[in-house]
C-alpha atoms as a PDB file:
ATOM      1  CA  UNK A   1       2.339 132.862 201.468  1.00  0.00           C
ATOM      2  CA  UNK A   2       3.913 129.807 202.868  1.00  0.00           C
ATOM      3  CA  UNK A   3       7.486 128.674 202.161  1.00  0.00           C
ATOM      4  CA  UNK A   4       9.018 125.403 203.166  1.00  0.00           C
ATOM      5  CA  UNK A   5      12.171 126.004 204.577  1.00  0.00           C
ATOM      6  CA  UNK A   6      13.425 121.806 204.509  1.00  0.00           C
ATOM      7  CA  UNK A   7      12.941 122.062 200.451  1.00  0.00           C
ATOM      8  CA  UNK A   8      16.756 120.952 199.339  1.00  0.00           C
ATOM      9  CA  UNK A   9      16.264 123.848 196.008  1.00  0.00           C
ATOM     10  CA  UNK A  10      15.957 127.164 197.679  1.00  0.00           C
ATOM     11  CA  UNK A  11      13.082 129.001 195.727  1.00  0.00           C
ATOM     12  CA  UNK A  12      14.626 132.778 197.383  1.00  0.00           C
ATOM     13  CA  UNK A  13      16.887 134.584 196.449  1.00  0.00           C
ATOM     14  CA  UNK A  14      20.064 134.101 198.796  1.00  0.00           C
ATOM     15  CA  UNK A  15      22.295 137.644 198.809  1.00  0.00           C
ATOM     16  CA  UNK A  16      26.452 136.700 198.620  1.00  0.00           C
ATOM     17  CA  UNK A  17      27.854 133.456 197.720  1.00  0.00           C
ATOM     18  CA  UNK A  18      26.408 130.444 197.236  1.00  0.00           C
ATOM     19  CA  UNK A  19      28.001 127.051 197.476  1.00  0.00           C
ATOM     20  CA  UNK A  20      28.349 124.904 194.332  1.00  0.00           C
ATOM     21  CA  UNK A  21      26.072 122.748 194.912  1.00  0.00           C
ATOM     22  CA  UNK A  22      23.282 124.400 195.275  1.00  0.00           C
ATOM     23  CA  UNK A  23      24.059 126.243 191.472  1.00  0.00           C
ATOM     24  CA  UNK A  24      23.437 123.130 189.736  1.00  0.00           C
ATOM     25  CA  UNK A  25      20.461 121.423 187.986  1.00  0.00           C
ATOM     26  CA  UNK A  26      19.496 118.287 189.266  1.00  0.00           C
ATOM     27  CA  UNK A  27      20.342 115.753 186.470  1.00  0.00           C
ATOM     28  CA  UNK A  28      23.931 117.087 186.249  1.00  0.00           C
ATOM     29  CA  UNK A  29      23.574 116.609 190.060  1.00  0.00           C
ATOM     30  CA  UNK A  30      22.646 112.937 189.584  1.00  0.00           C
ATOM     31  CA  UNK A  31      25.266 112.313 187.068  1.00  0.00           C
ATOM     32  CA  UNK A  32      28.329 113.588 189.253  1.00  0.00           C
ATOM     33  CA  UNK A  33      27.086 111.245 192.054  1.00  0.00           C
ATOM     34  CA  UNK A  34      26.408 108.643 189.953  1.00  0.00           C
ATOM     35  CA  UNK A  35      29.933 108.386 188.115  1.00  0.00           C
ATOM     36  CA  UNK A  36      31.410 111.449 187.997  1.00  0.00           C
ATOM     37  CA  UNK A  37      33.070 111.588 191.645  1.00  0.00           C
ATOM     38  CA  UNK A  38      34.911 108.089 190.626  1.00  0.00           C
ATOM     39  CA  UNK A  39      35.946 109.217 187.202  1.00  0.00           C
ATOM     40  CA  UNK A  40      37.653 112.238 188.480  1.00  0.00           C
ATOM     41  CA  UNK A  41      39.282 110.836 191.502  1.00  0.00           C
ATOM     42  CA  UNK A  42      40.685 108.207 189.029  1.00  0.00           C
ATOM     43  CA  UNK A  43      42.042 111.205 187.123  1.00  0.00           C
ATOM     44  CA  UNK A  44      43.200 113.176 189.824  1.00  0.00           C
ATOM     45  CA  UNK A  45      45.349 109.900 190.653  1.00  0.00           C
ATOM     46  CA  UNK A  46      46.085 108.220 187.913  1.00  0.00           C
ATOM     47  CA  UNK A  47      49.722 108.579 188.557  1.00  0.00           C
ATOM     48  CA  UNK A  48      49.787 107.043 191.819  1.00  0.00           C
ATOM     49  CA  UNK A  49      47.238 104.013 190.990  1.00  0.00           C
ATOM     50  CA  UNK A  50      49.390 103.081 187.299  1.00  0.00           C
ATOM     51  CA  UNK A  51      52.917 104.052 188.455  1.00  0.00           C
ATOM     52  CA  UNK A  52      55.273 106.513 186.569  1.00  0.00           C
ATOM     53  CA  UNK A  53      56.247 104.347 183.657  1.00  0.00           C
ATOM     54  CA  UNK A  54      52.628 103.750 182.511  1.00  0.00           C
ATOM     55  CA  UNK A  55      51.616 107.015 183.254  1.00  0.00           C
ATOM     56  CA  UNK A  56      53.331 108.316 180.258  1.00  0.00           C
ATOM     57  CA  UNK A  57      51.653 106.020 177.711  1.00  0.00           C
ATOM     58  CA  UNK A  58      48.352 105.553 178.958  1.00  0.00           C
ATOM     59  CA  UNK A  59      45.087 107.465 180.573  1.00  0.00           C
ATOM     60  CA  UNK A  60      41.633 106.917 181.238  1.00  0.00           C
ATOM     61  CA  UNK A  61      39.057 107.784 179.149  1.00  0.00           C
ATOM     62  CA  UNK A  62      35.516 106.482 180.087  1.00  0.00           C
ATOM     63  CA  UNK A  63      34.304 105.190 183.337  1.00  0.00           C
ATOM     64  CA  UNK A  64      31.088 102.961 182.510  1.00  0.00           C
ATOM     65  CA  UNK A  65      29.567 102.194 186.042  1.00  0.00           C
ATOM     66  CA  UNK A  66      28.135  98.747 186.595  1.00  0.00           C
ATOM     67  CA  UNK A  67      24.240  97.978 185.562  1.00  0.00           C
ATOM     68  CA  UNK A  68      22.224  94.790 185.372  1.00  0.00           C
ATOM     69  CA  UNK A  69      23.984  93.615 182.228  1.00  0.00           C
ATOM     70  CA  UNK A  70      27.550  94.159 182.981  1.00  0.00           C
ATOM     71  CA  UNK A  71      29.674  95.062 185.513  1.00  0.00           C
ATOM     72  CA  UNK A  72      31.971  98.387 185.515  1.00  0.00           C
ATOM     73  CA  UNK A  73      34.304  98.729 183.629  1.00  0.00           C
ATOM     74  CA  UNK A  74      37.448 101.607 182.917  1.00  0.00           C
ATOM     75  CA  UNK A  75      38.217 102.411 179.243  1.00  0.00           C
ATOM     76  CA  UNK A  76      42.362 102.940 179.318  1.00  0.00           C
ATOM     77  CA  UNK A  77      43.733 104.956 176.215  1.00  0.00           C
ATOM     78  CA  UNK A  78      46.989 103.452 175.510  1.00  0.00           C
ATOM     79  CA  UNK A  79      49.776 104.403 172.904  1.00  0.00           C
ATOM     80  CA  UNK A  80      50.449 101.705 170.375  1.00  0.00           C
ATOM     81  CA  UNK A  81      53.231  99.370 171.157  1.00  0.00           C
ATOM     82  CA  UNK A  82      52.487  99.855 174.666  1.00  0.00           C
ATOM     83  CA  UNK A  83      49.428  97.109 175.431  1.00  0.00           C
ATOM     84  CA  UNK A  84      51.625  94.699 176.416  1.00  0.00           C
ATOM     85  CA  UNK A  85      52.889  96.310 179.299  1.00  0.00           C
ATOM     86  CA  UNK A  86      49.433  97.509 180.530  1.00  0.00           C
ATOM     87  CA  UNK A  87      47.619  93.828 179.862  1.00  0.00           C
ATOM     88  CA  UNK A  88      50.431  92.478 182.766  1.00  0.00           C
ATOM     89  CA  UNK A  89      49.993  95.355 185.123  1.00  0.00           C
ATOM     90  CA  UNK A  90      46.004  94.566 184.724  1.00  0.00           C
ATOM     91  CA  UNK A  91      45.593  93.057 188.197  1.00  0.00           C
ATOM     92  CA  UNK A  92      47.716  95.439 189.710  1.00  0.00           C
ATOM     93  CA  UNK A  93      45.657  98.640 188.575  1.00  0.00           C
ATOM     94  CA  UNK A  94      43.007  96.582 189.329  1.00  0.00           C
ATOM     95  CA  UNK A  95      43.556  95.887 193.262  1.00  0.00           C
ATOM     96  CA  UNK A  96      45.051  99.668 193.324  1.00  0.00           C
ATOM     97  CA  UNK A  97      42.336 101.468 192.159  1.00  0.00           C
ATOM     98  CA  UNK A  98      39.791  99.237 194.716  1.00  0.00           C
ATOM     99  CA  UNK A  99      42.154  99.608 197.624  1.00  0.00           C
ATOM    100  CA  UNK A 100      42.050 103.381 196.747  1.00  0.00           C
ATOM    101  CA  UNK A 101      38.257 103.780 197.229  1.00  0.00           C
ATOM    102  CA  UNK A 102      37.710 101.294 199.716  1.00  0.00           C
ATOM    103  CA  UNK A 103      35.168  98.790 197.954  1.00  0.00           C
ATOM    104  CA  UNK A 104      34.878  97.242 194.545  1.00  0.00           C
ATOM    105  CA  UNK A 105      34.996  99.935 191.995  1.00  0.00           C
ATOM    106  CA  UNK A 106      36.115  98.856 188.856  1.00  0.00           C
ATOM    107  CA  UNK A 107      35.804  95.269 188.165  1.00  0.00           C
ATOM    108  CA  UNK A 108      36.698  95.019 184.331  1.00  0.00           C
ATOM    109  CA  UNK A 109      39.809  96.926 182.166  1.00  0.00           C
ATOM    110  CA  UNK A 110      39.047  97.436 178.618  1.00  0.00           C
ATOM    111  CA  UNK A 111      42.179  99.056 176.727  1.00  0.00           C
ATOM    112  CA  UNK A 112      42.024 100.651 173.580  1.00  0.00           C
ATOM    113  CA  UNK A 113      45.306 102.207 171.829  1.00  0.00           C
ATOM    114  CA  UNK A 114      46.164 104.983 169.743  1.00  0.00           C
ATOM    115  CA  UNK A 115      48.803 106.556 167.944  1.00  0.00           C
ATOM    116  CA  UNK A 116      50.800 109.562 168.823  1.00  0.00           C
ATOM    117  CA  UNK A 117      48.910 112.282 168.253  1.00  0.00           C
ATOM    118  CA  UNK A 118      51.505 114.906 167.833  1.00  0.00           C
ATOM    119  CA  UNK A 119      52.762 113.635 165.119  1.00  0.00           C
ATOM    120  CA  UNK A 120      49.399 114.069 162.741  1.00  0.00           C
ATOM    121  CA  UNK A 121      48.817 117.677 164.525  1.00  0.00           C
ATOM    122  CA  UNK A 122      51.855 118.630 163.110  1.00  0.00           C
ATOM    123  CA  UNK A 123      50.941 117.854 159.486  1.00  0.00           C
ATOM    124  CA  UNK A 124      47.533 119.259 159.456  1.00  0.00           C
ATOM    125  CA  UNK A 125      49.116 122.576 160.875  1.00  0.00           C
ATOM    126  CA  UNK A 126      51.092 123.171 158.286  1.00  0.00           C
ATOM    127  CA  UNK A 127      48.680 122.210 155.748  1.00  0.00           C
ATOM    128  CA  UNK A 128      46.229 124.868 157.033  1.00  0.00           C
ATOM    129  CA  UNK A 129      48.800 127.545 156.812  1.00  0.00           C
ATOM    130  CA  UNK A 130      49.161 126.990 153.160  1.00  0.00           C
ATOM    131  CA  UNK A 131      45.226 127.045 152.670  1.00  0.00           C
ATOM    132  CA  UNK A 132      45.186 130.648 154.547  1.00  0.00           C
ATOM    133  CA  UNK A 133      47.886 131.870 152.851  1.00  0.00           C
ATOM    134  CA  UNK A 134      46.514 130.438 149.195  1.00  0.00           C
ATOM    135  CA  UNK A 135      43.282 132.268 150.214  1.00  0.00           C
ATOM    136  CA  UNK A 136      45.161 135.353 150.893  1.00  0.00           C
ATOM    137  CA  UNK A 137      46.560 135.296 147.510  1.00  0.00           C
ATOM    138  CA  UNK A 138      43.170 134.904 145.971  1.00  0.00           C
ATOM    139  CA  UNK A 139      42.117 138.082 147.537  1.00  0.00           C
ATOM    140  CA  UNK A 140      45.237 139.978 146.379  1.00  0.00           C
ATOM    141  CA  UNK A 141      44.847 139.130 143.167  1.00  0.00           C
ATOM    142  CA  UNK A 142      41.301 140.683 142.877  1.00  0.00           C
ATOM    143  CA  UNK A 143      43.166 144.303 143.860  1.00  0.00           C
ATOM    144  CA  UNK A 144      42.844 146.847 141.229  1.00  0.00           C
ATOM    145  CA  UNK A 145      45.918 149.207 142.841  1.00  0.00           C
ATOM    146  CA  UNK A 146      49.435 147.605 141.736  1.00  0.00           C
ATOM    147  CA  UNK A 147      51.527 149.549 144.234  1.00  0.00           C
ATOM    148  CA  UNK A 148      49.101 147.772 147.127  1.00  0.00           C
ATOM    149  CA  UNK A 149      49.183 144.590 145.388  1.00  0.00           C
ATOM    150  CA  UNK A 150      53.109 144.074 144.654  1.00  0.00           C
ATOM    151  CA  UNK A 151      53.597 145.287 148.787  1.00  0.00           C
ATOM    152  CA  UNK A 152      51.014 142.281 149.696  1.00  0.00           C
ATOM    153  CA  UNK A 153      52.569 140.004 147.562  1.00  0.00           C
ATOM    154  CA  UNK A 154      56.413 140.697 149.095  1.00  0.00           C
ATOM    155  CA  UNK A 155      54.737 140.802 152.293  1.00  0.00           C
ATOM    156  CA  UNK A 156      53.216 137.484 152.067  1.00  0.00           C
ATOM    157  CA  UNK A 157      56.501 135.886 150.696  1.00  0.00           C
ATOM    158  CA  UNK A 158      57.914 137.153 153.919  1.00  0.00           C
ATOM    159  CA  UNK A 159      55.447 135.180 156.070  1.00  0.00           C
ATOM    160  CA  UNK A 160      56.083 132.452 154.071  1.00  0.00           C
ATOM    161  CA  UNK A 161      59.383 132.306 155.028  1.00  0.00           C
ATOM    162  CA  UNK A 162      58.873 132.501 158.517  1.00  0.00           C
END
């Protein structure tokens, strides 16, 4: 049998380590060199490309890269109250994140805000300890044994206090 040894998939099995690149399929290949090398050097440097004052209150979120019907274009997460700032530092991001590659990268800024997030976390946590602890209760209440059932019940008042 006849194997090609210029074929870029290697077809043998290869004993020790084997680079990175080599373990992945081909269409997540194409999608890393297609976008994925820009989006996560933007990431990796978002700090030095938007400056310490945005960096707080905003981050990339999409990279689209540029086709026949539009040109590329960053989607910016920014927290409410903040746009302001960001539409006036446009250019500036702008000519920072092309001088940082070298050529024409992005050529568009599209911001979208948000609200602090931490803020609704919060909430729902809490809301989701009642739920397990109401469901808890359900289950006591089906317990026969009233010595194991009155424990539960001072135990769960405990947690509840907690």
């Amino acid at each position: 049998m006849y194997f090609k040894n210029n074929t870029k998939h290697r077809n043998i099995p290869i004993q020790g380590l084997r680079s990175f690149k080599d373990t992945l399929p081909k269409k997540v290949k194409n999608i890393i060199n297609k976008k994925g090398h820009i989006y996560s050097e933007t990431l990796n440097n978002w700090r030095y490309i938007v400056g310490e004052d945005l960096f707080k209150v905003c981050f990339p979120k999409i990279f689209k890269n540029s086709n026949r019907f539009g040109v590329s274009t960053l989607v910016i997460m920014v927290k409410r109250g903040h746009e302001v700032n960001l539409e006036y530092s446009k250019k500036k991001i702008l000519d920072k994140m092309n001088s940082f590659f070298g050529y024409t990268v992005v050529e568009k800024l599209k911001f979208v805000s948000f609200d602090d997030e931490q803020k609704t976390y919060a909430k729902n946590d809490n809301h989701q300890k009642n739920v397990i602890i109401n469901k808890y209760q359900n289950k006591i209440k089906d317990i026969k044994n009233d010595k194991i059932k009155k424990s539960l019940v001072e135990l769960t008042k405990v947690f509840k206090i907690k």
